[in-house]
N, C-alpha and C. Protein backbone atom coordinates (compact mmCIF):
# COMPACT_ATOMS: atom_id res chain seq x y z
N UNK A 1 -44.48 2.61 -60.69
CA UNK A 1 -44.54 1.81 -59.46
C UNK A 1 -43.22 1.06 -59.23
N UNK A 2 -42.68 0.49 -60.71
CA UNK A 2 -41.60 -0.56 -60.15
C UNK A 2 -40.33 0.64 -59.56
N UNK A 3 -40.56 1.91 -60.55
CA UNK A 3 -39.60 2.99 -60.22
C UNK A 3 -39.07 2.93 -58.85
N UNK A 4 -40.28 3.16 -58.07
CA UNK A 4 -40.72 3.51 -56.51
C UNK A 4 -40.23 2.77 -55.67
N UNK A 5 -40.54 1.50 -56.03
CA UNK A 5 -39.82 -0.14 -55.40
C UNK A 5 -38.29 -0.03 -55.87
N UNK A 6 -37.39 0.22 -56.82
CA UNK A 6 -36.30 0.16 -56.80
C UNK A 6 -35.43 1.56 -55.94
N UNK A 7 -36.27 2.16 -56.18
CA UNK A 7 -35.71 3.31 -55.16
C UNK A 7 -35.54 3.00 -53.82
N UNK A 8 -36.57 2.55 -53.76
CA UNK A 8 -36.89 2.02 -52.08
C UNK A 8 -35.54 0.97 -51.65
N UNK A 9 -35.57 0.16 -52.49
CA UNK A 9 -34.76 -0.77 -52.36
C UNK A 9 -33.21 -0.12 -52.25
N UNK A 10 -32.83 0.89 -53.41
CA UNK A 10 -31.64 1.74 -53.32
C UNK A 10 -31.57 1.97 -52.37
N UNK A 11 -32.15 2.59 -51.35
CA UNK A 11 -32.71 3.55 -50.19
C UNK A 11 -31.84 2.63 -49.11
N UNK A 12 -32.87 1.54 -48.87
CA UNK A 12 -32.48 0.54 -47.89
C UNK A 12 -31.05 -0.02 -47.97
N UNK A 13 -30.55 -0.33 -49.57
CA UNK A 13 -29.59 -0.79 -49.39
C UNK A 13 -28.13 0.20 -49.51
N UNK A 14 -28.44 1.62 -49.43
CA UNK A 14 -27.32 2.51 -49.06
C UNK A 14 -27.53 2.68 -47.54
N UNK A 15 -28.69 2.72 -47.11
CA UNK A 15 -28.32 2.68 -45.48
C UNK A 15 -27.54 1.45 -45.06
N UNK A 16 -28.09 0.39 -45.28
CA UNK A 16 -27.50 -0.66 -44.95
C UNK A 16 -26.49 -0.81 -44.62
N UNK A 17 -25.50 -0.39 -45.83
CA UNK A 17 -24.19 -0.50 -46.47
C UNK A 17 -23.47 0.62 -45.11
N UNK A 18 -24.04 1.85 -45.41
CA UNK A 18 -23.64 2.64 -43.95
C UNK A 18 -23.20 2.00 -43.11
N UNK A 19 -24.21 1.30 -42.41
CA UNK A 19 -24.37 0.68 -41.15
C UNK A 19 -23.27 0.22 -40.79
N UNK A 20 -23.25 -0.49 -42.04
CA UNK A 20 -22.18 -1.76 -41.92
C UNK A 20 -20.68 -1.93 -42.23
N UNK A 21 -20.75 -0.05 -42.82
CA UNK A 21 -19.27 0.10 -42.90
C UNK A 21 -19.14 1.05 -41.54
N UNK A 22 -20.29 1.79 -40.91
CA UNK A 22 -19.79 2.05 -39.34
C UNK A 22 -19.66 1.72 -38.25
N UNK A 23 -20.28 0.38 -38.52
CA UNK A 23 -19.85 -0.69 -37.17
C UNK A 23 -18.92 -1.14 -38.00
N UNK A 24 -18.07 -1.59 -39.21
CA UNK A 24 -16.61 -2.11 -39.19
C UNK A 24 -15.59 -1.70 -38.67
N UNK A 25 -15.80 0.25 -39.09
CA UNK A 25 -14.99 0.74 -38.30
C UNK A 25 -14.60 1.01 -37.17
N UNK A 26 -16.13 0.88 -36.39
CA UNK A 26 -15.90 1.13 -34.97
C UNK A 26 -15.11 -0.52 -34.44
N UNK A 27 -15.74 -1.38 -34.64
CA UNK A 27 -15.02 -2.77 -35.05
C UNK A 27 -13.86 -2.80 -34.62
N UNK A 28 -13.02 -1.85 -35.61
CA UNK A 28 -11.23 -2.18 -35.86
C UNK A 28 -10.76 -1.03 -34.98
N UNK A 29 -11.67 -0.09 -34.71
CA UNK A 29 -10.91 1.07 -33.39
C UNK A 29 -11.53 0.50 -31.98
N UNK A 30 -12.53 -0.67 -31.57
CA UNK A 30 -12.24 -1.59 -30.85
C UNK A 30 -11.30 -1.90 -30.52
N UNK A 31 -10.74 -2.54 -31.87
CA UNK A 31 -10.05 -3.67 -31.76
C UNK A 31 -8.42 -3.08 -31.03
N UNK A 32 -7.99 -2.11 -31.86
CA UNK A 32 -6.91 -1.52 -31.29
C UNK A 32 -7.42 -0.59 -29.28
N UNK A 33 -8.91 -0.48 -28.97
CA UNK A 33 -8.82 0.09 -27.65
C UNK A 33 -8.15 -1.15 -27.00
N UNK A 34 -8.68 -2.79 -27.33
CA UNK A 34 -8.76 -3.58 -26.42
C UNK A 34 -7.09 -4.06 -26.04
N UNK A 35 -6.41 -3.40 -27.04
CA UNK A 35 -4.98 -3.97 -26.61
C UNK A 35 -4.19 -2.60 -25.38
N UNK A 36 -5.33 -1.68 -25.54
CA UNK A 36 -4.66 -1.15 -24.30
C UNK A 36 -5.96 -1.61 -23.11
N UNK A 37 -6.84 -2.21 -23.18
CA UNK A 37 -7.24 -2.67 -22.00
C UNK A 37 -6.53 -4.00 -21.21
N UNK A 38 -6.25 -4.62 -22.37
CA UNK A 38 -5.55 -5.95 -22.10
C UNK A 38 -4.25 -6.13 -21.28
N UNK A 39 -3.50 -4.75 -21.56
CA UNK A 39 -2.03 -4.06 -21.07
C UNK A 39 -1.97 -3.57 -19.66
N UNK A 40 -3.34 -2.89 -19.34
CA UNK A 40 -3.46 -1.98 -18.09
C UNK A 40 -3.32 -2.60 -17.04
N UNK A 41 -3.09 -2.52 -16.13
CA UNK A 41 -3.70 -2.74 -14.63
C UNK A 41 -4.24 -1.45 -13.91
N UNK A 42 -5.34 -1.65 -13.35
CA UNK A 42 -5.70 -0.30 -12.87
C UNK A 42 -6.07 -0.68 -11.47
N UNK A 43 -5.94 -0.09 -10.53
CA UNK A 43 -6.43 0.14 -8.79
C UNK A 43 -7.87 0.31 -8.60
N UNK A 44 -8.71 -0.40 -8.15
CA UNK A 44 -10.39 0.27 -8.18
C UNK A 44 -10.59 0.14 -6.79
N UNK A 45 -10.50 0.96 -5.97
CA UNK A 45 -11.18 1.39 -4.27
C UNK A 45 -12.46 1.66 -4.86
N UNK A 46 -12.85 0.88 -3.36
CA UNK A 46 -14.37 1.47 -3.27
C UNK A 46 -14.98 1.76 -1.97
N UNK A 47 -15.07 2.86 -1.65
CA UNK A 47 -15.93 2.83 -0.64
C UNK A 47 -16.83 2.44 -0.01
N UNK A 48 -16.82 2.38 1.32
CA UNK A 48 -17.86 1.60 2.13
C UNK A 48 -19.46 2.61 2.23
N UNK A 49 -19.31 3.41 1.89
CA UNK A 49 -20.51 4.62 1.21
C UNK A 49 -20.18 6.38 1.08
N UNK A 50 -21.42 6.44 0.30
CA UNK A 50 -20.95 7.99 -0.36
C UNK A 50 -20.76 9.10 0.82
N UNK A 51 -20.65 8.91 1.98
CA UNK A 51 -20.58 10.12 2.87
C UNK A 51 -19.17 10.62 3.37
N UNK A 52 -19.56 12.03 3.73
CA UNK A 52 -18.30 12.51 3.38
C UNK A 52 -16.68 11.91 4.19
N UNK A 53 -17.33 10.96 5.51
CA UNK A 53 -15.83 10.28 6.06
C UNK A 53 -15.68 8.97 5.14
N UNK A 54 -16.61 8.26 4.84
CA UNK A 54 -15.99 7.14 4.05
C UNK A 54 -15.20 7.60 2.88
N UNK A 55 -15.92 8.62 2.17
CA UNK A 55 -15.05 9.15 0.90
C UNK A 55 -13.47 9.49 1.35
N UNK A 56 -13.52 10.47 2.37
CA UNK A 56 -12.06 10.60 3.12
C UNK A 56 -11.36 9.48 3.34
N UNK A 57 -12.17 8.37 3.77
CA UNK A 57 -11.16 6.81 4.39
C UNK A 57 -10.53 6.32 3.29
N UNK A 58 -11.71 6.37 2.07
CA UNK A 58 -11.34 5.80 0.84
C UNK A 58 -9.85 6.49 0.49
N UNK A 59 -9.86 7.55 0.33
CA UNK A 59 -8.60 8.68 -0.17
C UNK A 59 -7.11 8.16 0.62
N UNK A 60 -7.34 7.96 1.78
CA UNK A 60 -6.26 8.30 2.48
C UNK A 60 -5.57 6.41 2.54
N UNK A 61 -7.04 5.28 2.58
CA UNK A 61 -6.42 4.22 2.06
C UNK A 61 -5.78 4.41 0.62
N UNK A 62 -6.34 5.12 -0.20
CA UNK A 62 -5.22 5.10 -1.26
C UNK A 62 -4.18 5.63 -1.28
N UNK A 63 -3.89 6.95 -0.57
CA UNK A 63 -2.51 6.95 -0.26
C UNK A 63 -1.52 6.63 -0.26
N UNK A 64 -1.70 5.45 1.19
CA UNK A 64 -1.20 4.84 2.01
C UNK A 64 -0.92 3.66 1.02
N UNK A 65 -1.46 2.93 0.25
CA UNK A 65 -1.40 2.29 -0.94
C UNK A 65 -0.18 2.19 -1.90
N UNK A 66 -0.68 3.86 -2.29
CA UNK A 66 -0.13 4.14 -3.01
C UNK A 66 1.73 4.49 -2.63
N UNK A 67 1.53 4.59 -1.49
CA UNK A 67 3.12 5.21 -1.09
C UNK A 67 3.66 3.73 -0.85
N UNK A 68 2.99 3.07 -0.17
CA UNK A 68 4.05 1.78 -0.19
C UNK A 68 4.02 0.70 -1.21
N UNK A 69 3.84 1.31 -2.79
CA UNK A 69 3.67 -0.13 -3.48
C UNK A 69 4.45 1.27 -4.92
N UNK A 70 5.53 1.71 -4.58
CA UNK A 70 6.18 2.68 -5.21
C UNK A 70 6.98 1.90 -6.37
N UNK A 71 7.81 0.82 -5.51
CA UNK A 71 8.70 -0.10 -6.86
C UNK A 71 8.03 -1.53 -6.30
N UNK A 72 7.05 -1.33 -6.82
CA UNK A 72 6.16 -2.83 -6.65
C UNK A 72 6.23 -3.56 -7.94
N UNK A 73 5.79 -2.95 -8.88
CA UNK A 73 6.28 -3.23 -10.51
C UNK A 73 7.45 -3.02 -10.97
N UNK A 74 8.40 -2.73 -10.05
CA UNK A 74 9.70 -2.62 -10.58
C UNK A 74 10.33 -3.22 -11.72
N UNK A 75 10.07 -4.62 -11.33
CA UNK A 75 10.34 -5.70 -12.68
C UNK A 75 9.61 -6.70 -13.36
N UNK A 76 8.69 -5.57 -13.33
CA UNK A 76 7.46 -6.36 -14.29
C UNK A 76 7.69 -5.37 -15.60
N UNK A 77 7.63 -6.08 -16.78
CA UNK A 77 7.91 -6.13 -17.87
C UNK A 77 6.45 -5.80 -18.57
N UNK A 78 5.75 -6.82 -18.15
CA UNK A 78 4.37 -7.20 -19.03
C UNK A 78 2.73 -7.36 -17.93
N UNK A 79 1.99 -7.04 -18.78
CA UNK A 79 0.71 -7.71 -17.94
C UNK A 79 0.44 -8.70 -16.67
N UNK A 80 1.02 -10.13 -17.76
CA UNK A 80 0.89 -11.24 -16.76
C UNK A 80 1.92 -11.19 -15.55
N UNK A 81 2.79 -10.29 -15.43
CA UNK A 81 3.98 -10.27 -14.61
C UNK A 81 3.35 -9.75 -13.10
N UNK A 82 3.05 -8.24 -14.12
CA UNK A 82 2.29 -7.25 -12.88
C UNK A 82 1.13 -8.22 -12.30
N UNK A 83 -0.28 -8.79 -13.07
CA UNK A 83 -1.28 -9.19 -11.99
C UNK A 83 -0.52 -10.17 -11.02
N UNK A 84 0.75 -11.19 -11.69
CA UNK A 84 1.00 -11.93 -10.46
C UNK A 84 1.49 -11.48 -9.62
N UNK A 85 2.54 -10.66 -9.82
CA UNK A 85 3.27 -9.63 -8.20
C UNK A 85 1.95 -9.05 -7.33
N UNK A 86 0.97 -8.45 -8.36
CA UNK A 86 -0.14 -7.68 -7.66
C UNK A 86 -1.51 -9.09 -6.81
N UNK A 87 -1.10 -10.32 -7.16
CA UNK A 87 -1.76 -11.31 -6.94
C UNK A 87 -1.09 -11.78 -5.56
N UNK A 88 -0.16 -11.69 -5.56
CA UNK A 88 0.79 -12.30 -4.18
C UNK A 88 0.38 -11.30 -3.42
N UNK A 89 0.43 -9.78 -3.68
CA UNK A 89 0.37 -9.06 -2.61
C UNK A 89 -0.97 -8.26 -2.11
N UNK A 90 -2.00 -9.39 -2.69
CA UNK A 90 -3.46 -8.75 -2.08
C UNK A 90 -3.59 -9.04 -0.49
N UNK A 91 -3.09 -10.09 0.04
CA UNK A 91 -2.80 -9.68 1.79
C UNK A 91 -2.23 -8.56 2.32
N UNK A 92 -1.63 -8.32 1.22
CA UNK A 92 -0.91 -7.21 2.25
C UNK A 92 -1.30 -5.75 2.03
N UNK A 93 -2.13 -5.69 0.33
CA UNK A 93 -3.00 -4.44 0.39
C UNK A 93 -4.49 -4.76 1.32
N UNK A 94 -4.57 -5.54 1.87
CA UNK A 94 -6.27 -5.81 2.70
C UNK A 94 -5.12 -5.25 4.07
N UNK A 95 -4.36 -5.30 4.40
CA UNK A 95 -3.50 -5.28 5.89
C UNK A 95 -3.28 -3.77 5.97
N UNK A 96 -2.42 -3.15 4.72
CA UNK A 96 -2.50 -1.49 4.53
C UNK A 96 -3.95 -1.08 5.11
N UNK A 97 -4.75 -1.24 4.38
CA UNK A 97 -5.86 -1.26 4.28
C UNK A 97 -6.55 -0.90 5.44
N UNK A 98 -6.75 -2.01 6.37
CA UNK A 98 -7.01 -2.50 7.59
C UNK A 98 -6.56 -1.85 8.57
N UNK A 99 -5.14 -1.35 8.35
CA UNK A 99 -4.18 -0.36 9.03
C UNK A 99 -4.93 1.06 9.27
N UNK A 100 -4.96 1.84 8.15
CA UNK A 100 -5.74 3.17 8.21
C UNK A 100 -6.84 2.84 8.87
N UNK A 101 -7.56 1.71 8.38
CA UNK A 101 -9.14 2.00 9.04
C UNK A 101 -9.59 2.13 10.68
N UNK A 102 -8.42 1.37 10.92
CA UNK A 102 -8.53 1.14 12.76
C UNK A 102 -7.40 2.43 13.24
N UNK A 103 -6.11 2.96 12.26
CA UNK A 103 -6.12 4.26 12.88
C UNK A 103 -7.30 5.66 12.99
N UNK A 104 -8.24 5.54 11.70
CA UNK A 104 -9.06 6.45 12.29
C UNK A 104 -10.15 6.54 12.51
N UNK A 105 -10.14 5.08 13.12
CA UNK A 105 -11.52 4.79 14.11
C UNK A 105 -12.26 3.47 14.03
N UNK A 106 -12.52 3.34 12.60
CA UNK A 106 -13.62 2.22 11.66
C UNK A 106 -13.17 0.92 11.95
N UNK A 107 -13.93 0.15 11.95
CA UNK A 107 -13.82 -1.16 12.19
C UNK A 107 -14.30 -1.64 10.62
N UNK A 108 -14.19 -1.31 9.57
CA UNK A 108 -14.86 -1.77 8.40
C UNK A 108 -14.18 -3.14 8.02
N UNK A 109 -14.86 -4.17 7.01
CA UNK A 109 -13.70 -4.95 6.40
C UNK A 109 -13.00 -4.97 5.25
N UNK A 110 -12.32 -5.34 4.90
CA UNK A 110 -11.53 -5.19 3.39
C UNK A 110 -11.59 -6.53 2.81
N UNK A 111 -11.84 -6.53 1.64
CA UNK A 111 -10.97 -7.80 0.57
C UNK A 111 -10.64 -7.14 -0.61
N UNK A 112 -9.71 -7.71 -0.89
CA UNK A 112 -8.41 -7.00 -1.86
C UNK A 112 -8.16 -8.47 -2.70
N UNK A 113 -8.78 -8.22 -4.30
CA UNK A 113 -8.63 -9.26 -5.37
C UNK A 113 -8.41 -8.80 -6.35
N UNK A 114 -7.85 -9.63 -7.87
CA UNK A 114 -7.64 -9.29 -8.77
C UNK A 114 -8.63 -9.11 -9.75
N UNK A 115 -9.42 -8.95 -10.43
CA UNK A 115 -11.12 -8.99 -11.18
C UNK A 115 -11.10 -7.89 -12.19
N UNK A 116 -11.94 -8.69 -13.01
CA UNK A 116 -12.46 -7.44 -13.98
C UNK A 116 -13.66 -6.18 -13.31
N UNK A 117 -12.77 -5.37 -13.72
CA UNK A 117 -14.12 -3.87 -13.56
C UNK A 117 -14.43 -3.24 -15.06
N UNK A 118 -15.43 -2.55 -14.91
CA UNK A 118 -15.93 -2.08 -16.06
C UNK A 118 -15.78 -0.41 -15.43
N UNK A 119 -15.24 0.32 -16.51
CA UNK A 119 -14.96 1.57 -16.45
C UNK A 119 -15.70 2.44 -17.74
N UNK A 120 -15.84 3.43 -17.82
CA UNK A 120 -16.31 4.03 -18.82
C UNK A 120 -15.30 5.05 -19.19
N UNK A 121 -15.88 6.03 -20.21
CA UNK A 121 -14.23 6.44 -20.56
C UNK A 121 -13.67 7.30 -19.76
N UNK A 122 -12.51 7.49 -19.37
CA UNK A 122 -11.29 8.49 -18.42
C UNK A 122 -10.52 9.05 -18.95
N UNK A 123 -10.30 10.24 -18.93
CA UNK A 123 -9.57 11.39 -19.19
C UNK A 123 -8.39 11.36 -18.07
N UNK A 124 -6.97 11.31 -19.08
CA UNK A 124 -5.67 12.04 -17.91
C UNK A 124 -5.69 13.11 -18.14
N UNK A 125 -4.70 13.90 -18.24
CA UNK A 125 -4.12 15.38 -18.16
C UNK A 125 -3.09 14.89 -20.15
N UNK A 126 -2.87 13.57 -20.30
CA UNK A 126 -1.80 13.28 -20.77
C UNK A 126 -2.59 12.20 -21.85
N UNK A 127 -3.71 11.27 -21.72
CA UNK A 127 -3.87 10.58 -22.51
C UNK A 127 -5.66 10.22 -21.68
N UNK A 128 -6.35 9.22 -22.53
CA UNK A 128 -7.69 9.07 -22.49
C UNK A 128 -7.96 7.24 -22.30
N UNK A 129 -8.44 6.65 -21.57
CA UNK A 129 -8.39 5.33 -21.56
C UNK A 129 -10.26 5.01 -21.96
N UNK A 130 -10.17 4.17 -22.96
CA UNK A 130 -11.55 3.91 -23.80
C UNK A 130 -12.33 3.22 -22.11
N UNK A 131 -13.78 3.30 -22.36
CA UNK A 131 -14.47 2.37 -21.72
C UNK A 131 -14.56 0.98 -22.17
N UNK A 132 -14.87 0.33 -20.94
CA UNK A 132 -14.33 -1.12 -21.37
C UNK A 132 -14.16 -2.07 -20.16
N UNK A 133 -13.95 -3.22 -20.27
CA UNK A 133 -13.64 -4.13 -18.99
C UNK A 133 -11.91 -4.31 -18.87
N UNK A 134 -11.57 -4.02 -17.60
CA UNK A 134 -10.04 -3.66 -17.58
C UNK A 134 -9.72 -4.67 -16.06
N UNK A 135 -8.34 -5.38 -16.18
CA UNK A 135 -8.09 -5.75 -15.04
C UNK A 135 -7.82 -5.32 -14.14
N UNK A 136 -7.95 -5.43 -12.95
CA UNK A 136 -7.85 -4.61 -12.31
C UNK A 136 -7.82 -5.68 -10.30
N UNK A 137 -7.12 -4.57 -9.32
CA UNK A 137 -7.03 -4.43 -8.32
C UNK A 137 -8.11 -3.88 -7.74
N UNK A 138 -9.04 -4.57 -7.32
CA UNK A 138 -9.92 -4.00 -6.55
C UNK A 138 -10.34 -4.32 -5.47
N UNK A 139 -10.18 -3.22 -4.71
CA UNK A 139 -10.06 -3.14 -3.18
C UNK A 139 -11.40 -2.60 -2.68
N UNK A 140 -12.43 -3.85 -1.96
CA UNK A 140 -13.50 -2.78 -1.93
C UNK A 140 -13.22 -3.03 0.15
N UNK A 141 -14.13 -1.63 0.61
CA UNK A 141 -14.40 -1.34 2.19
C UNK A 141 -15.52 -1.82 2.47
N UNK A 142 -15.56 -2.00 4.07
CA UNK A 142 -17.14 -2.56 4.35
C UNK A 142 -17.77 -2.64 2.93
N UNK A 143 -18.87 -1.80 2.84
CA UNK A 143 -20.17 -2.39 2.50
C UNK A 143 -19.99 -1.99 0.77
N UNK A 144 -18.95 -1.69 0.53
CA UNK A 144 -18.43 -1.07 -0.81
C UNK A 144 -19.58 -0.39 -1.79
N UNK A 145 -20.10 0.31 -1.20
CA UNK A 145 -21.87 0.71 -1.97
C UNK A 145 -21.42 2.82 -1.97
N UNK A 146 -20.14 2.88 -2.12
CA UNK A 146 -19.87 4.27 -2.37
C UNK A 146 -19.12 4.07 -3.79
N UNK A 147 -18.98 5.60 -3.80
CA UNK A 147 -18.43 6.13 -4.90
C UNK A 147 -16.86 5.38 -4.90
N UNK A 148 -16.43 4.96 -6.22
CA UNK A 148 -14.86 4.43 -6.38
C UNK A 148 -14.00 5.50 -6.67
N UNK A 149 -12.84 4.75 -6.71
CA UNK A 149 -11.70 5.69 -7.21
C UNK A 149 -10.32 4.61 -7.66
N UNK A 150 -9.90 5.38 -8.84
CA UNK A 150 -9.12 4.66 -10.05
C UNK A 150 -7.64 5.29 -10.28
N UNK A 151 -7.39 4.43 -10.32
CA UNK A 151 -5.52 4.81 -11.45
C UNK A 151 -5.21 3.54 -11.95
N UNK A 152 -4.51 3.92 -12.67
CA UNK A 152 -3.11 2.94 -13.75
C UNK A 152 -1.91 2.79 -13.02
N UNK A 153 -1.97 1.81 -12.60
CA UNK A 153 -0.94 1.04 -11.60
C UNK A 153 0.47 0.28 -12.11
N UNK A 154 -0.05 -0.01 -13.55
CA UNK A 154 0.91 -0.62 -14.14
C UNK A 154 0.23 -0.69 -15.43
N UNK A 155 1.48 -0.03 -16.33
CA UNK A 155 2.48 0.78 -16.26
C UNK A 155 2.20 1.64 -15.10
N UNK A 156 3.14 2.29 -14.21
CA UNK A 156 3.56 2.97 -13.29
C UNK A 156 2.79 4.53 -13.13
N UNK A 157 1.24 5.19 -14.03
CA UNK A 157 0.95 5.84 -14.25
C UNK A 157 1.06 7.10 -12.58
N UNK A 158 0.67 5.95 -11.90
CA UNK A 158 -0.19 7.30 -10.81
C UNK A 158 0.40 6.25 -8.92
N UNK A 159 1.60 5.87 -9.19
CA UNK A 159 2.41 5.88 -8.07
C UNK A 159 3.45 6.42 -7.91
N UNK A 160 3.77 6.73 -6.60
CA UNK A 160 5.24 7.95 -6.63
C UNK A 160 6.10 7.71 -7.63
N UNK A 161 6.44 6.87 -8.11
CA UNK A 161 7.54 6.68 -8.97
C UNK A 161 7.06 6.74 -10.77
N UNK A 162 5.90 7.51 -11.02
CA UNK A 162 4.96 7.63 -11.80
C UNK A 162 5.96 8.40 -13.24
N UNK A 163 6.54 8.60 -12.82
CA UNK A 163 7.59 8.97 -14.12
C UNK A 163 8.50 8.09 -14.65
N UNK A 164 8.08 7.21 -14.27
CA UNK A 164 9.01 5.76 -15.36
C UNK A 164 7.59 5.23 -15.56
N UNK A 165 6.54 5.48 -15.67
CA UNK A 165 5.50 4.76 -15.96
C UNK A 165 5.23 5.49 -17.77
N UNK A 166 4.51 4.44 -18.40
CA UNK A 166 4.28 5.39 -19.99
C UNK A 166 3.48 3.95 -20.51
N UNK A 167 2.41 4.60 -21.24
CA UNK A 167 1.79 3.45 -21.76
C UNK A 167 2.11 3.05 -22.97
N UNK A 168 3.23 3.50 -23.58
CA UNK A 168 4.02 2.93 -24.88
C UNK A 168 5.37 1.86 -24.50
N UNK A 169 5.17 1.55 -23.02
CA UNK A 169 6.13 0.52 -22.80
C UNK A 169 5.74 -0.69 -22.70
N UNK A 170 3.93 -1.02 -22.88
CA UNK A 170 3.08 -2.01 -22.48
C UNK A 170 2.50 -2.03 -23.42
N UNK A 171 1.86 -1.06 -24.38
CA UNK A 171 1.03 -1.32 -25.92
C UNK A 171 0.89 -1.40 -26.76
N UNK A 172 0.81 -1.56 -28.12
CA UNK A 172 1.67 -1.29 -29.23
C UNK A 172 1.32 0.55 -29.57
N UNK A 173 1.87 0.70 -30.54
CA UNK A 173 2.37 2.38 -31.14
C UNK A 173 0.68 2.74 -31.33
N UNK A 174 -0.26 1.81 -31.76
CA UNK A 174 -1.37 2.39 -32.62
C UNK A 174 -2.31 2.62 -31.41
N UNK A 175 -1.74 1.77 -30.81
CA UNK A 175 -3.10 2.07 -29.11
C UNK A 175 -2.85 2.78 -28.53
N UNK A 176 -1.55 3.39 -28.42
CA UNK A 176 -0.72 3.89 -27.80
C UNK A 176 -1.19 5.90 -28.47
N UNK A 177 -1.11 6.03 -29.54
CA UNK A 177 -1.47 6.75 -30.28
C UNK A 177 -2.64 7.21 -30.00
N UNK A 178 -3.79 6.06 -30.47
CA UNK A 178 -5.19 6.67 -29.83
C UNK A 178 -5.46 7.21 -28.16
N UNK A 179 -4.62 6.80 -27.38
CA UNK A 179 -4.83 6.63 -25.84
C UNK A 179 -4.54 8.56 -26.06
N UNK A 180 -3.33 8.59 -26.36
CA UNK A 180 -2.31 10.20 -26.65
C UNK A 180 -2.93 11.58 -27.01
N UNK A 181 -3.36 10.80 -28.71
CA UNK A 181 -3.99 11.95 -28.99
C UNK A 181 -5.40 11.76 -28.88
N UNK A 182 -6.03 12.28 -27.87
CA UNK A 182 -7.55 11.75 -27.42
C UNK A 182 -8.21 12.96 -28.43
N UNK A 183 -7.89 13.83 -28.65
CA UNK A 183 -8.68 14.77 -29.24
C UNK A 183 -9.44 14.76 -30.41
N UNK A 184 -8.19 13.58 -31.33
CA UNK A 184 -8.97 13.12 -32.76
C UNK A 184 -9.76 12.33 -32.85
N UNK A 185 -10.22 11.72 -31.53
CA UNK A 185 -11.32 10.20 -31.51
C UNK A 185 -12.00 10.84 -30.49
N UNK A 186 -12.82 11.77 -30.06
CA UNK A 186 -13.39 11.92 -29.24
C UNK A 186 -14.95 11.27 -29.58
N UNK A 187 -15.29 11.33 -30.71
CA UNK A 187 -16.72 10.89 -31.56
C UNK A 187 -16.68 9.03 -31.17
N UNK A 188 -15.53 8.76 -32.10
CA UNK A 188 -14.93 7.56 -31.51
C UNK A 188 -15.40 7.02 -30.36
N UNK A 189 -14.32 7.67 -29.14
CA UNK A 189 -14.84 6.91 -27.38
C UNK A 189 -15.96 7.33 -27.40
N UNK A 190 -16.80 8.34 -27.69
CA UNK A 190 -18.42 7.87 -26.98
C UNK A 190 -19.33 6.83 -27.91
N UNK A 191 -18.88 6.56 -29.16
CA UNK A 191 -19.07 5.43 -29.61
C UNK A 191 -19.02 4.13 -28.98
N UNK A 192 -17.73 4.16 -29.17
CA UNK A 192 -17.17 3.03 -28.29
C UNK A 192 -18.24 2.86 -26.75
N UNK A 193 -18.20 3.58 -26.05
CA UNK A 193 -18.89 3.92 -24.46
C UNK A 193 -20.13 2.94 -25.20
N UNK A 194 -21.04 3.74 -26.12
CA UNK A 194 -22.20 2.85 -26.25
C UNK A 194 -21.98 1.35 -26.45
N UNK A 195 -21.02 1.13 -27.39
CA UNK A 195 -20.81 -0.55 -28.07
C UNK A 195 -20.66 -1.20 -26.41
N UNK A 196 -19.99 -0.63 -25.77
CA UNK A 196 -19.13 -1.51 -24.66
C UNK A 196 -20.36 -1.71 -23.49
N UNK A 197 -21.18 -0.31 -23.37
CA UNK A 197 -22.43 -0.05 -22.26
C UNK A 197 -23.52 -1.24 -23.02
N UNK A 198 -23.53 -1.70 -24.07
CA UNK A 198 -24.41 -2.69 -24.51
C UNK A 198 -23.63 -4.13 -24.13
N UNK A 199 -22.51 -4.05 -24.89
CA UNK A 199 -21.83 -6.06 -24.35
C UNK A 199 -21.87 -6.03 -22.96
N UNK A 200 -21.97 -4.78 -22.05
CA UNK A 200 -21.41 -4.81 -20.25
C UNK A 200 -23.13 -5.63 -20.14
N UNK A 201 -24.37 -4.87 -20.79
CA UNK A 201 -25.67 -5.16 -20.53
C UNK A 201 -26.14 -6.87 -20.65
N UNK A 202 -25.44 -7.20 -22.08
CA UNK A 202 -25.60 -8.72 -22.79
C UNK A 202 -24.52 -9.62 -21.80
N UNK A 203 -23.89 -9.09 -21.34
CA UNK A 203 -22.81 -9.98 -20.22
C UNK A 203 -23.54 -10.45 -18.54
């Protein structure tokens, strides 16, 4: 009997131990996602709803966005640099904005602020950004109850001038690394997705 009870006890306390060395690890590959969330700035449009002209309005405000805010980060260095340039010039992305909508037709409204969004994980062509709460530009339309749409704004990922953009100029080497080679942490980010889809729930 006592056999049975110490087994048991073995039992429990090798799972345990598991547990608790696989949430450490996920823990410390946290810890290195959050310094590339901390780094990013990302663009979040949102549509005024899922049908197929708002989705179009959405697109073509990003564009239009996107073409005139080319050396907007020009001399931003760091994080806090970019949200403030990108902080001064939320009038004038609600005005872009505002622009398209009354050229093709809509009377919708815009507000254009700086805020946290919650993203889940994203695939480039080039690197993988963890899920997570990221700062961000977000521009929502009228009734903003459509589908969004995203880029990396700073660093310079996904504006015309997108080839001086690189996320090893904003993160350190090890975040920088995981972002790169997405292939060896793929187990990893959907890990991660769950840890983060639970704190987004407890928040």
């Amino acid at each position: 009997m006592k056999n049975k009870i110490s087994f048991k006890i073995f039992n429990i306390s090798l799972c345990l131990g598991l547990i608790s060395a696989i949430f450490l690890s996920l823990a410390s590959f946290d810890a290195s996602c959050e310094d590339l969330r901390e780094n990013i700035l990302r663009l979040h449009i949102i549509a005024n709803s899922d049908s197929n002209e708002d989705q179009s309005l959405k697109l073509k405000i990003r564009d239009e966005i996107l073409n005139r805010s080319e050396d907007l980060f020009e001399n931003a260095t760091d994080i806090e640099t970019a949200i403030n340039i990108a902080t001064d010039k939320t009038q004038e992305f609600c005005d872009i904005a505002n622009e398209v909508i009354r050229e093709n037709g809509y009377s919708y409204s815009v507000t254009a602020q700086i805020g946290d969004s919650y993203f889940e994980t994203r695939e480039y062509e080039d690197f993988t950004l963890p899920a997570g709460f990221y700062k961000s530009l977000i521009i929502k339309v009228g009734k903003a109850e459509g589908k969004n749409w995203w880029c990396v704004i700073f660093p310079e990922i996904c504006l015309p001038a997108a080839a001086k953009g690189d996320l090893t100029d904003t993160v350190n080497q090890s975040s920088a690394k995981i972002a790169k080679e997405n292939d060896r942490y793929v187990m990893r980010f959907k890990a991660i997705e769950i840890y983060e889809s639970i704190k987004k729930l407890i928040k």
